[in-house]
C-alpha atoms as a PDB file:
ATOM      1  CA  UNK A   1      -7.336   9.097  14.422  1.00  0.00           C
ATOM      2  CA  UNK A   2      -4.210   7.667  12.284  1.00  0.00           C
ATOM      3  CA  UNK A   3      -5.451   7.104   8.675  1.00  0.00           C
ATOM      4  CA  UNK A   4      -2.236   5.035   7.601  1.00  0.00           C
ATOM      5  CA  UNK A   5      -2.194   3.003  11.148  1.00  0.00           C
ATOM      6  CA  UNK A   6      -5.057   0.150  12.768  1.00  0.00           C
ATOM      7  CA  UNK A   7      -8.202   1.451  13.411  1.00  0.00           C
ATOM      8  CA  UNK A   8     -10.944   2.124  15.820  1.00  0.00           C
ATOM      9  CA  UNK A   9     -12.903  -0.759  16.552  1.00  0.00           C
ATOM     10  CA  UNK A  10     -16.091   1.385  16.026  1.00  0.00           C
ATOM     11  CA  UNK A  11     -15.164   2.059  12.438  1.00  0.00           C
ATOM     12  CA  UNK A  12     -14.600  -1.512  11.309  1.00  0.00           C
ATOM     13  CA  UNK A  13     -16.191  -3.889   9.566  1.00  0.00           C
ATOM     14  CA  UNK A  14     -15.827  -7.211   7.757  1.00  0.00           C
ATOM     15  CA  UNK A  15     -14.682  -6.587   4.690  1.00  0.00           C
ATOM     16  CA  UNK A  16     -16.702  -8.957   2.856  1.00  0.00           C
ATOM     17  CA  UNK A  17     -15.102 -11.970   0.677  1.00  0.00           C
ATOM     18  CA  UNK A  18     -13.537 -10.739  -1.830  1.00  0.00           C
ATOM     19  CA  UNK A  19     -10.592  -9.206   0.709  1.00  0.00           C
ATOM     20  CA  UNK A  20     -10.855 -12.309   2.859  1.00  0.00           C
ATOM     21  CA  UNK A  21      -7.981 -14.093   4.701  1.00  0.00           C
ATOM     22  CA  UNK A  22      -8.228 -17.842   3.809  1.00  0.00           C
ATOM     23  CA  UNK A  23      -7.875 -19.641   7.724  1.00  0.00           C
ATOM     24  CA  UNK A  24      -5.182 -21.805   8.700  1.00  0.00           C
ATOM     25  CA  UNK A  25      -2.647 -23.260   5.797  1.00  0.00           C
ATOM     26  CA  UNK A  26       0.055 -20.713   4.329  1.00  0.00           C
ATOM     27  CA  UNK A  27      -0.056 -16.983   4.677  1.00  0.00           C
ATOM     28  CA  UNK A  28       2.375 -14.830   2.736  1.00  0.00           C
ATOM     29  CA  UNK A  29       2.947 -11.098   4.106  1.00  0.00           C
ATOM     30  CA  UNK A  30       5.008  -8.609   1.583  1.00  0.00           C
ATOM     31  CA  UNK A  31       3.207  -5.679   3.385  1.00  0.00           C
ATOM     32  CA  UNK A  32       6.411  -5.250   5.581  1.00  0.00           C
ATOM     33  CA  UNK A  33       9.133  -7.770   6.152  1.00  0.00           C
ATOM     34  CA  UNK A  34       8.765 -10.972   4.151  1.00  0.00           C
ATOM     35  CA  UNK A  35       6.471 -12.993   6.517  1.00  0.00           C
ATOM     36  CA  UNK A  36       5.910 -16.619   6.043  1.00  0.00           C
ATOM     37  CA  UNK A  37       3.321 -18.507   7.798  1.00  0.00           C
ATOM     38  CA  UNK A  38       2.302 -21.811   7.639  1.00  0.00           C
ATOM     39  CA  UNK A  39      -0.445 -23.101   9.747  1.00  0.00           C
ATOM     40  CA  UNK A  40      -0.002 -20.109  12.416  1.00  0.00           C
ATOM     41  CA  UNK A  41       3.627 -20.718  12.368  1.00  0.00           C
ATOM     42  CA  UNK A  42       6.111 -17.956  11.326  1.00  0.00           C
ATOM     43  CA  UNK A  43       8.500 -19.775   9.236  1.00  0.00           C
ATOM     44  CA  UNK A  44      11.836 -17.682   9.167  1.00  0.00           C
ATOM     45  CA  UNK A  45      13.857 -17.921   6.088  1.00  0.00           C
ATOM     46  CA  UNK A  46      17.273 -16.308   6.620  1.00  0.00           C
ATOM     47  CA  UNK A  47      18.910 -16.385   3.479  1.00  0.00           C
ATOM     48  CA  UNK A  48      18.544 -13.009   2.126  1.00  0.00           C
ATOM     49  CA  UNK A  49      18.319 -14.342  -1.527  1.00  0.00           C
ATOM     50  CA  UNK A  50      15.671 -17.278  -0.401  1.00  0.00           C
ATOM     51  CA  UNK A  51      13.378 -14.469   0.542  1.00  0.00           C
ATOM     52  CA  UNK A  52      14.341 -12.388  -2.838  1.00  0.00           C
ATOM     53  CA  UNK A  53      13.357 -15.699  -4.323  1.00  0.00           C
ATOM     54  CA  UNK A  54      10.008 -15.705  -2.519  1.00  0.00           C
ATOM     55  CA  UNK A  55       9.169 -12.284  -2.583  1.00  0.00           C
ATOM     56  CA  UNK A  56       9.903 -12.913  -6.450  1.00  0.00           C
ATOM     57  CA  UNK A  57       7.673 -15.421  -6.888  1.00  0.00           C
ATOM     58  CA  UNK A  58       4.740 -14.572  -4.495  1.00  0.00           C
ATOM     59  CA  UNK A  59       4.101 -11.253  -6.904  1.00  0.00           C
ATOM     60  CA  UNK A  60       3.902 -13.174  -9.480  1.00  0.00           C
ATOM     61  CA  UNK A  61       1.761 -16.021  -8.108  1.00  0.00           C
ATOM     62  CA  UNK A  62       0.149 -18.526 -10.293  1.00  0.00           C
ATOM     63  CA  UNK A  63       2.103 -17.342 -12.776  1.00  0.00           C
ATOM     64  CA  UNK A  64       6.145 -18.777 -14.161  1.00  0.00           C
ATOM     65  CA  UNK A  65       8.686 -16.849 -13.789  1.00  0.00           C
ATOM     66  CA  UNK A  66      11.704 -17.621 -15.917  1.00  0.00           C
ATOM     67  CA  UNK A  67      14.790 -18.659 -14.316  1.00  0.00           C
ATOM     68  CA  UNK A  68      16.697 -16.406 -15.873  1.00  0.00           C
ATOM     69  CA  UNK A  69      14.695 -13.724 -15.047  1.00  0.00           C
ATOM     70  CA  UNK A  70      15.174 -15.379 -11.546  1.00  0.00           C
ATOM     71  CA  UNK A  71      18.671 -14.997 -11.424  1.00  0.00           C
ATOM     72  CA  UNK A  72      18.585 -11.980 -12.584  1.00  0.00           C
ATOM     73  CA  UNK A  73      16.790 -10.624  -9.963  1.00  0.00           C
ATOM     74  CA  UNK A  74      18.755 -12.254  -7.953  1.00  0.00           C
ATOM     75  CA  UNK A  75      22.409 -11.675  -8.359  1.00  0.00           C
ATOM     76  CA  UNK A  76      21.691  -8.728 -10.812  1.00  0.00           C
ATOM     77  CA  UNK A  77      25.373  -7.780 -12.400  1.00  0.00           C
ATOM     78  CA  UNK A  78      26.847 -10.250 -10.166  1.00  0.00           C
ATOM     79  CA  UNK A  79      25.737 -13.748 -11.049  1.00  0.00           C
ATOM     80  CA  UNK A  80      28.382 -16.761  -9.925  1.00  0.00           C
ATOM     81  CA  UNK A  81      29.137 -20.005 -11.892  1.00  0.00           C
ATOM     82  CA  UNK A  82      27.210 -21.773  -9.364  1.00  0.00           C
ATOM     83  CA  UNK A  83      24.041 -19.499  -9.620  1.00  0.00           C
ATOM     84  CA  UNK A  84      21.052 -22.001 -11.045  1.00  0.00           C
ATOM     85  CA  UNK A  85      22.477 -24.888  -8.612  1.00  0.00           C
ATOM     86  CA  UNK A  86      21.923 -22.442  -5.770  1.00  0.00           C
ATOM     87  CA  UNK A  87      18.786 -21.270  -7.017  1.00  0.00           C
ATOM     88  CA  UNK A  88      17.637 -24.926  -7.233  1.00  0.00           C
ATOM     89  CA  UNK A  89      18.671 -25.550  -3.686  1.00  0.00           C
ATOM     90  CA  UNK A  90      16.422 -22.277  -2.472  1.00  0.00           C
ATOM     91  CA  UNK A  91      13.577 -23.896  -4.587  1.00  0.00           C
ATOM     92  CA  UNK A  92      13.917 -27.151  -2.609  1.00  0.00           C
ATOM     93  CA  UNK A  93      14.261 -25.500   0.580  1.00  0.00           C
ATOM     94  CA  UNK A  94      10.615 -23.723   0.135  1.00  0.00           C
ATOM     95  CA  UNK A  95       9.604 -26.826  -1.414  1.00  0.00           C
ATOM     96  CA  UNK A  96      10.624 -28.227   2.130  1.00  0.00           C
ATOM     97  CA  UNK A  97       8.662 -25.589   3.659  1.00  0.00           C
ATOM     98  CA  UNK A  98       5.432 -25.267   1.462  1.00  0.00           C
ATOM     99  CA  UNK A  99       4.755 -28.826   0.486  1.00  0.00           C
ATOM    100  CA  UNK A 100       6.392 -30.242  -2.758  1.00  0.00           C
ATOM    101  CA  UNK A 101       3.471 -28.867  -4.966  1.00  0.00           C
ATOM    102  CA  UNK A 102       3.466 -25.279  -3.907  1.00  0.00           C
ATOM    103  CA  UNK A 103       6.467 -24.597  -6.375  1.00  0.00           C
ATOM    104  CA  UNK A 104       5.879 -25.930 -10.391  1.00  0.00           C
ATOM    105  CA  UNK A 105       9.100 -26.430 -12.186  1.00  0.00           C
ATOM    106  CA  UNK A 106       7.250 -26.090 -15.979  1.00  0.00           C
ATOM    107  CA  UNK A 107      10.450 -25.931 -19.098  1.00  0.00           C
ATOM    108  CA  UNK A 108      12.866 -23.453 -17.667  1.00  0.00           C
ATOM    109  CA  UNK A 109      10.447 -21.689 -15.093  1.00  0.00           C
ATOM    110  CA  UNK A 110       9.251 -21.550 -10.948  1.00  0.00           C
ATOM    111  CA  UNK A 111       5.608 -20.928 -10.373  1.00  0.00           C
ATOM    112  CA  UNK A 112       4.433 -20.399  -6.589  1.00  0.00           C
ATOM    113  CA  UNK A 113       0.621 -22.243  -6.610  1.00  0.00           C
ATOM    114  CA  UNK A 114      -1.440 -20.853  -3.993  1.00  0.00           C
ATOM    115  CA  UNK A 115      -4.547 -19.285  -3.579  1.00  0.00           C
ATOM    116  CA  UNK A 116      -4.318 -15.230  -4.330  1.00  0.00           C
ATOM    117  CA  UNK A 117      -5.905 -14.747  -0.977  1.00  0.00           C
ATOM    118  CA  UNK A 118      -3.398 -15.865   1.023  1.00  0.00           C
ATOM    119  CA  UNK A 119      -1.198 -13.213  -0.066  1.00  0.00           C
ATOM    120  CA  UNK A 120      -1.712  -9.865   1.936  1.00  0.00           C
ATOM    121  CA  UNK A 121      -0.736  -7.529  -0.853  1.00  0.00           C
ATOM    122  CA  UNK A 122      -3.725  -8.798  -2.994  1.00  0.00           C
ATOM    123  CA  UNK A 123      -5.874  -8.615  -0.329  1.00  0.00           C
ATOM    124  CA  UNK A 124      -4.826  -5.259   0.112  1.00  0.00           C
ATOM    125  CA  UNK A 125      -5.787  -3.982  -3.575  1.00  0.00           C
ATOM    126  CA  UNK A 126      -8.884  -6.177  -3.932  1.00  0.00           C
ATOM    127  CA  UNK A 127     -10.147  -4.280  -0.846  1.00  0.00           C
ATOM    128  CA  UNK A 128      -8.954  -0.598  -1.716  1.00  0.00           C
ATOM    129  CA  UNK A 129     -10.656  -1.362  -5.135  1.00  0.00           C
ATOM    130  CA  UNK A 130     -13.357  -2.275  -4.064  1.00  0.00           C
ATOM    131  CA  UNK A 131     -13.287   1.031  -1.636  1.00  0.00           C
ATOM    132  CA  UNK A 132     -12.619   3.156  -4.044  1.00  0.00           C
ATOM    133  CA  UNK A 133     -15.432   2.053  -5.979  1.00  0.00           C
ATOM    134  CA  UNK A 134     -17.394   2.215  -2.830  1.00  0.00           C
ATOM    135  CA  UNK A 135     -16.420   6.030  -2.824  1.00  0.00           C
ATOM    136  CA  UNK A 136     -17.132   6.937  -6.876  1.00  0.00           C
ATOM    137  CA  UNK A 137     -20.857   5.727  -5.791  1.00  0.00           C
ATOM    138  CA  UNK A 138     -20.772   7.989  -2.475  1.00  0.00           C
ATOM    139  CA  UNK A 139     -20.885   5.161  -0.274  1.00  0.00           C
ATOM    140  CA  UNK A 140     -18.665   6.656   2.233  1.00  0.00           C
ATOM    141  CA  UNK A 141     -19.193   4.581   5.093  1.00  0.00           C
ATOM    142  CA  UNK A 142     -18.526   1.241   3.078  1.00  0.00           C
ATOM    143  CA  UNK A 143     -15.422   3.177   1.303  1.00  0.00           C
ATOM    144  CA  UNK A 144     -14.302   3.898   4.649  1.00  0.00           C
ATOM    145  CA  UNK A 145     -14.625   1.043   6.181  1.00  0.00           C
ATOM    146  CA  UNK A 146     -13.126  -1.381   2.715  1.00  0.00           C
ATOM    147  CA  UNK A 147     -10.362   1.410   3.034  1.00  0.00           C
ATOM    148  CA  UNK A 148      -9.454   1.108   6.354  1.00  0.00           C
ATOM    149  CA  UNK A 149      -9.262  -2.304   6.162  1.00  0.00           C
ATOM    150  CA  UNK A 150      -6.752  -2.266   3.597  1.00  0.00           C
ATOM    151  CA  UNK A 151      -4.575  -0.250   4.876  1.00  0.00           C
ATOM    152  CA  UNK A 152      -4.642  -1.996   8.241  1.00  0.00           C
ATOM    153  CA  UNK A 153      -2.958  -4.948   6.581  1.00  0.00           C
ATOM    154  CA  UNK A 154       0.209  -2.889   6.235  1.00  0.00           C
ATOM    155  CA  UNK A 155       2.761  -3.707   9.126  1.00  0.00           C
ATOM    156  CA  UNK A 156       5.743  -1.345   7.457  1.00  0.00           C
ATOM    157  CA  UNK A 157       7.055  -0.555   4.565  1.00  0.00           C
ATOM    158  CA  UNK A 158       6.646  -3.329   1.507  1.00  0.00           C
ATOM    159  CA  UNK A 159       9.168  -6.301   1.362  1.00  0.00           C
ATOM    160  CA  UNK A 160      11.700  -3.949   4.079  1.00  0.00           C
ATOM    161  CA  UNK A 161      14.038  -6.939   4.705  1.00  0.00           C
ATOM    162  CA  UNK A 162      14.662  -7.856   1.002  1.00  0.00           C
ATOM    163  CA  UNK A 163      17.052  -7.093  -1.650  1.00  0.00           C
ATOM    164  CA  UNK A 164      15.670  -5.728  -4.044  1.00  0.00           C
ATOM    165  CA  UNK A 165      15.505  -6.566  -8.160  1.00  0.00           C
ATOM    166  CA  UNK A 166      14.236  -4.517 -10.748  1.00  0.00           C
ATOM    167  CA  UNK A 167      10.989  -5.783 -11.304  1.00  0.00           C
ATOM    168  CA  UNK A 168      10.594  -6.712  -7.594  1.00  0.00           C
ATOM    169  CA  UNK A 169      11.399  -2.792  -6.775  1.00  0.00           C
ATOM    170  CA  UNK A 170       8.577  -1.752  -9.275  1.00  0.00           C
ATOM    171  CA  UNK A 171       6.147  -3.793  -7.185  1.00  0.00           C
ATOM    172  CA  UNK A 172       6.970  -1.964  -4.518  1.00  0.00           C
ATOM    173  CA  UNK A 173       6.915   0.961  -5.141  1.00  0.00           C
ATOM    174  CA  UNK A 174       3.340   0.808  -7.216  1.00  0.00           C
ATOM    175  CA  UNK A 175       2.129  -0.956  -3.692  1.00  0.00           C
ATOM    176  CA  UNK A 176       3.398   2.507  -1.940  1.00  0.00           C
ATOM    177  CA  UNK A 177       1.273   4.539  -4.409  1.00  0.00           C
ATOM    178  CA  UNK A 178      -1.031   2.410  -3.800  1.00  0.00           C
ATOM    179  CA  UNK A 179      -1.157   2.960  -0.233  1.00  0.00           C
ATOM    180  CA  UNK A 180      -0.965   6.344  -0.135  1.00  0.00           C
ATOM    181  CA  UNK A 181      -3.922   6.454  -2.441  1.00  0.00           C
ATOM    182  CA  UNK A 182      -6.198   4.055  -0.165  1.00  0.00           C
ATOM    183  CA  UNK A 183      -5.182   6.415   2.531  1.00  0.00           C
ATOM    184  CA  UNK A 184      -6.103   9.344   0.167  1.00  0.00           C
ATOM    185  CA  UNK A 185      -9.214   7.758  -0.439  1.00  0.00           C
ATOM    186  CA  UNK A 186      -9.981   7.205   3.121  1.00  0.00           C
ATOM    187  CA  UNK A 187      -9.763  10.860   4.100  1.00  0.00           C
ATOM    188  CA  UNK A 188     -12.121  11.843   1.261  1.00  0.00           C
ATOM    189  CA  UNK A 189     -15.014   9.120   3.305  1.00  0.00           C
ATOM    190  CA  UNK A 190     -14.079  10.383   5.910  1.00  0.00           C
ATOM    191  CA  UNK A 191     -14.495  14.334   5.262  1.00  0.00           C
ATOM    192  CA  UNK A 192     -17.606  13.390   3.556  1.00  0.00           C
ATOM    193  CA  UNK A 193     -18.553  11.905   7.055  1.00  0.00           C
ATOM    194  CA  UNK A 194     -17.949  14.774   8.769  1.00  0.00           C
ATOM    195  CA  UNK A 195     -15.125  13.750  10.887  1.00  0.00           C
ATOM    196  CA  UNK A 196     -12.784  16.190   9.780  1.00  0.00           C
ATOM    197  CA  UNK A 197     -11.298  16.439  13.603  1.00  0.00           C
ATOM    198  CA  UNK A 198     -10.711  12.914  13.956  1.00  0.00           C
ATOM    199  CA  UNK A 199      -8.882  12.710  10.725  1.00  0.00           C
ATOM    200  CA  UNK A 200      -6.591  15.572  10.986  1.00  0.00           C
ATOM    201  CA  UNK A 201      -3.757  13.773  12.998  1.00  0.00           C
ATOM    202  CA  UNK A 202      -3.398  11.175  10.586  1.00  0.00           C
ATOM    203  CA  UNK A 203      -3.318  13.756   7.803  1.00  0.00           C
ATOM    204  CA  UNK A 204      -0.796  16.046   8.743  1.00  0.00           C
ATOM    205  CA  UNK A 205       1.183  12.832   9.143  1.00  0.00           C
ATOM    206  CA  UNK A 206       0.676  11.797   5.666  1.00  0.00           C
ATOM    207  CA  UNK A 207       1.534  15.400   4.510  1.00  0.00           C
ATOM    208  CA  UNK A 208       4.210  15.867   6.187  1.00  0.00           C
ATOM    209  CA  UNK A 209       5.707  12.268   4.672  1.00  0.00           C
ATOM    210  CA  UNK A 210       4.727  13.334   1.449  1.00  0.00           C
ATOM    211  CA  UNK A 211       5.039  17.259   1.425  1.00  0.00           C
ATOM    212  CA  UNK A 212       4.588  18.056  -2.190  1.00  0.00           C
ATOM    213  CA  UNK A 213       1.249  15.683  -3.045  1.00  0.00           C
ATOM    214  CA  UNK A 214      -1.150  18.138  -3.791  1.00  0.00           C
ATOM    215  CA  UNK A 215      -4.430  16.115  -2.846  1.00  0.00           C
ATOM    216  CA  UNK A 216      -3.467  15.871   0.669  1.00  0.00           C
ATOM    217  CA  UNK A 217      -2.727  19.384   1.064  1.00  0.00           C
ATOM    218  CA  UNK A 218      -5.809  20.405  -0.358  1.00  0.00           C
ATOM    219  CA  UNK A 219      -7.672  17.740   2.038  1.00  0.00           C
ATOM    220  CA  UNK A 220      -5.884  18.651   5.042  1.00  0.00           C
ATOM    221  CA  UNK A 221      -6.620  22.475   4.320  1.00  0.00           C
ATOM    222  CA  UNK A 222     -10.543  21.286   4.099  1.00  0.00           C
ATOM    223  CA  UNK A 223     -10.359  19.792   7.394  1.00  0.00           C
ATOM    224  CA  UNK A 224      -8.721  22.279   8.995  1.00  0.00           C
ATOM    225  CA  UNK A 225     -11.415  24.556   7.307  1.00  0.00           C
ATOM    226  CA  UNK A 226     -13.860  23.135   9.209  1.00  0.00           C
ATOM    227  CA  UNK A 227     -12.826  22.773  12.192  1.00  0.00           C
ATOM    228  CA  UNK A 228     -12.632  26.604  12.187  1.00  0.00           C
ATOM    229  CA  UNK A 229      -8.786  26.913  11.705  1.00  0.00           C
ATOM    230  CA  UNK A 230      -8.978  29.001   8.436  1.00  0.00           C
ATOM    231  CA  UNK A 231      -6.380  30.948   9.060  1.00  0.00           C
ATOM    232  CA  UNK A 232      -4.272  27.551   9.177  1.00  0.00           C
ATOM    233  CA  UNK A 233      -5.955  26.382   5.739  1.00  0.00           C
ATOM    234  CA  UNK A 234      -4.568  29.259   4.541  1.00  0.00           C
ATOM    235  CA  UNK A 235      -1.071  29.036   5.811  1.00  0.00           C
ATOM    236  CA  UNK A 236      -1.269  25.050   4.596  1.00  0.00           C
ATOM    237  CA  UNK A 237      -1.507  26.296   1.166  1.00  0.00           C
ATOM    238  CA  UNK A 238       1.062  29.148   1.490  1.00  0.00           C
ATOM    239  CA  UNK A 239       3.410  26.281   2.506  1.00  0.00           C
ATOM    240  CA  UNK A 240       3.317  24.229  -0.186  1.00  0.00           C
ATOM    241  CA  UNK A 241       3.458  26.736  -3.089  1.00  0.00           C
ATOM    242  CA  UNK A 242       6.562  27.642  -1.438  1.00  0.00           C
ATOM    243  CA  UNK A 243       7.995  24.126  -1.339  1.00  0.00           C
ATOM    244  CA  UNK A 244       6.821  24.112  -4.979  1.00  0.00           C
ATOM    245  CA  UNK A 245       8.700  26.815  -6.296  1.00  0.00           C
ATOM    246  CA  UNK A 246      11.684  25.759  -4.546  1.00  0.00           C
ATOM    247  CA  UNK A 247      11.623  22.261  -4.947  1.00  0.00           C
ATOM    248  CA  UNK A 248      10.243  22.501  -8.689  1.00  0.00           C
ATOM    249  CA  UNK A 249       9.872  26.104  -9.771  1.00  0.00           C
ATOM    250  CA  UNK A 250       6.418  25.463 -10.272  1.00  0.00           C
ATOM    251  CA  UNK A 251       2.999  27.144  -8.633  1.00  0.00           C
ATOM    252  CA  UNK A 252       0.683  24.763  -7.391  1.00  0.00           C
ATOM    253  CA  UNK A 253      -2.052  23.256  -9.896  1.00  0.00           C
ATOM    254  CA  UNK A 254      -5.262  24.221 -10.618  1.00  0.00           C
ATOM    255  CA  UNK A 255      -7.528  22.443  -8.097  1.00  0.00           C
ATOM    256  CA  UNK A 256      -5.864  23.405  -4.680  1.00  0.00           C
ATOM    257  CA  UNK A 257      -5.089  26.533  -6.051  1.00  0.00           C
ATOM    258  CA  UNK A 258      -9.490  26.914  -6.685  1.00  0.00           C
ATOM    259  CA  UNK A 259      -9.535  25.650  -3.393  1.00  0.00           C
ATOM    260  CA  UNK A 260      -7.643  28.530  -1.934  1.00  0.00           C
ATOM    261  CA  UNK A 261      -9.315  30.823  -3.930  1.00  0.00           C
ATOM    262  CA  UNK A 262     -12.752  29.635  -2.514  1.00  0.00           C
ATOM    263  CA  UNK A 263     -11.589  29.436   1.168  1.00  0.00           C
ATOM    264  CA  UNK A 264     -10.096  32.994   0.649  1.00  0.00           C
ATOM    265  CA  UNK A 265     -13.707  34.116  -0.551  1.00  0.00           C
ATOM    266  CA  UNK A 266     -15.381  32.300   2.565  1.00  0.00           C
ATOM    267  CA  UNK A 267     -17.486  29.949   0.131  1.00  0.00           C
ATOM    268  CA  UNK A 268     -20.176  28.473   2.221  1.00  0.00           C
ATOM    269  CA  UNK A 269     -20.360  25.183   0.068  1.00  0.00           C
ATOM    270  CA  UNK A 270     -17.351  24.021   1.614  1.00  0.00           C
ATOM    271  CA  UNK A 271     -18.557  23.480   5.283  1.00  0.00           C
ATOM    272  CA  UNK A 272     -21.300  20.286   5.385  1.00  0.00           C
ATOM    273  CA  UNK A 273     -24.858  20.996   5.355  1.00  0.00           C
END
């Protein structure tokens, strides 16, 4: 079982309203290339600043964003003469596209007006919110399941086919934090669950993308734990305080280092009932 890919049908459920996809009218996808959908249509917009533009104004929707900020985004140290008349014609293009309403001209400033929902990436954190929450109260099944479903919404890496501004490359990368901590999240459910097997593929995927991130390495040496592979825990550890040192100079911090120390003593608390 893949904890950062779509899962088993026997693990999902709906995820309840707040992380709901409105039906039908326009769908905006920044988890992965800039999608665009408008009544089950994939609208393709192949100006690479048009979807810098959208991508711009979809993380900020229901909100104005300033046009110089705009253009600043969008031609960064390189801004031509001609920039706000070619920003203007990218506004009337989606205008084209979304209905004349969906973009607000208010003063100096673009607004996108839709509802949140139709926006994957919100979607996304309402319902790994709402998991996480689900997991502070030990409601692992519903964490796992408001987890999973999150991360399932994810069809590559965040806003892949766009250039990237400043403030547009903060989103992003906050949104891959946020991933990895929904998938995080979703291994602690599922430990608690007891499907420490299933989960282990997944994990030493996620580990081995993200080598030095300490919670993972202390969940995947749990799971390996028990599924009677101490000896493997062991060596998990062993790994990264290596990286560590080499990488950072540093030993590894105080939790997975107590969590070596316990699997090291054979402490029976560790295993499930």
């Amino acid at each position: 079982m893949s904890v950062m890919s779509p899962p088993s049908p026997r693990l999902l459920a709906p995820p309840g309203p707040t992380g709901a996809e409105p039906s039908g009218g326009t769908r905006f996808g920044l988890l992965g290339p800039l999608q665009l959908r408008c009544d089950e249509r994939e609208i393709e917009l192949s100006a690479a600043k048009q979807r810098a533009l959208l991508a711009l104004l979809a993380i900020n929707v229901n909100r104005p964003v300033q046009v110089d900020r705009i253009i600043a985004e969008l031609w960064q140290a390189d801004e031509p003469e001609s920039a706000r008349k070619t920003l203007q014609g990218y506004v009337w293009r989606l205008r084209g596209l979304l209905g004349k309403g969906a973009v607000r001209t208010t003063g100096s400033a673009y607004t996108l007006l839709t509802e949140a929902g139709s926006i994957d990436a919100v979607r996304f954190e309402t319902l790994a919110e709402s998991g996480r929450a689900a997991l502070r109260t030990g409601d692992h099944g519903q964490a796992g399941r408001l987890l999973r479903g999150a991360l399932e919404l994810w069809r590559g890496p965040a806003l892949v086919d766009v250039p990237l501004g400043p403030s547009v490359f903060g989103y992003v990368s906050r949104l891959e934090e946020a991933r990895v901590l929904a998938a995080e999240g979703l291994v602690d459910a599922e430990l608690a669950l007891g499907r420490h097997a299933e989960v282990l593929p997944g994990l030493r995927g996620l580990v081995a993308e993200h080598p030095l991130r300490e919670r993972l390495r202390a969940q995947l040496m749990l799971a390996l734990l028990r599924d009677g592979r101490q000896a493997e825990a062991l060596a998990a550890y062993g790994e990264l305080r290596d990286l560590l040192i080499e990488d950072q100079g540093l030993d590894p911090g105080r939790a997975v280092t107590e969590l070596h120390r316990r699997i090291l003593a054979g402490d029976p608390t560790l295993h499930l009932g």
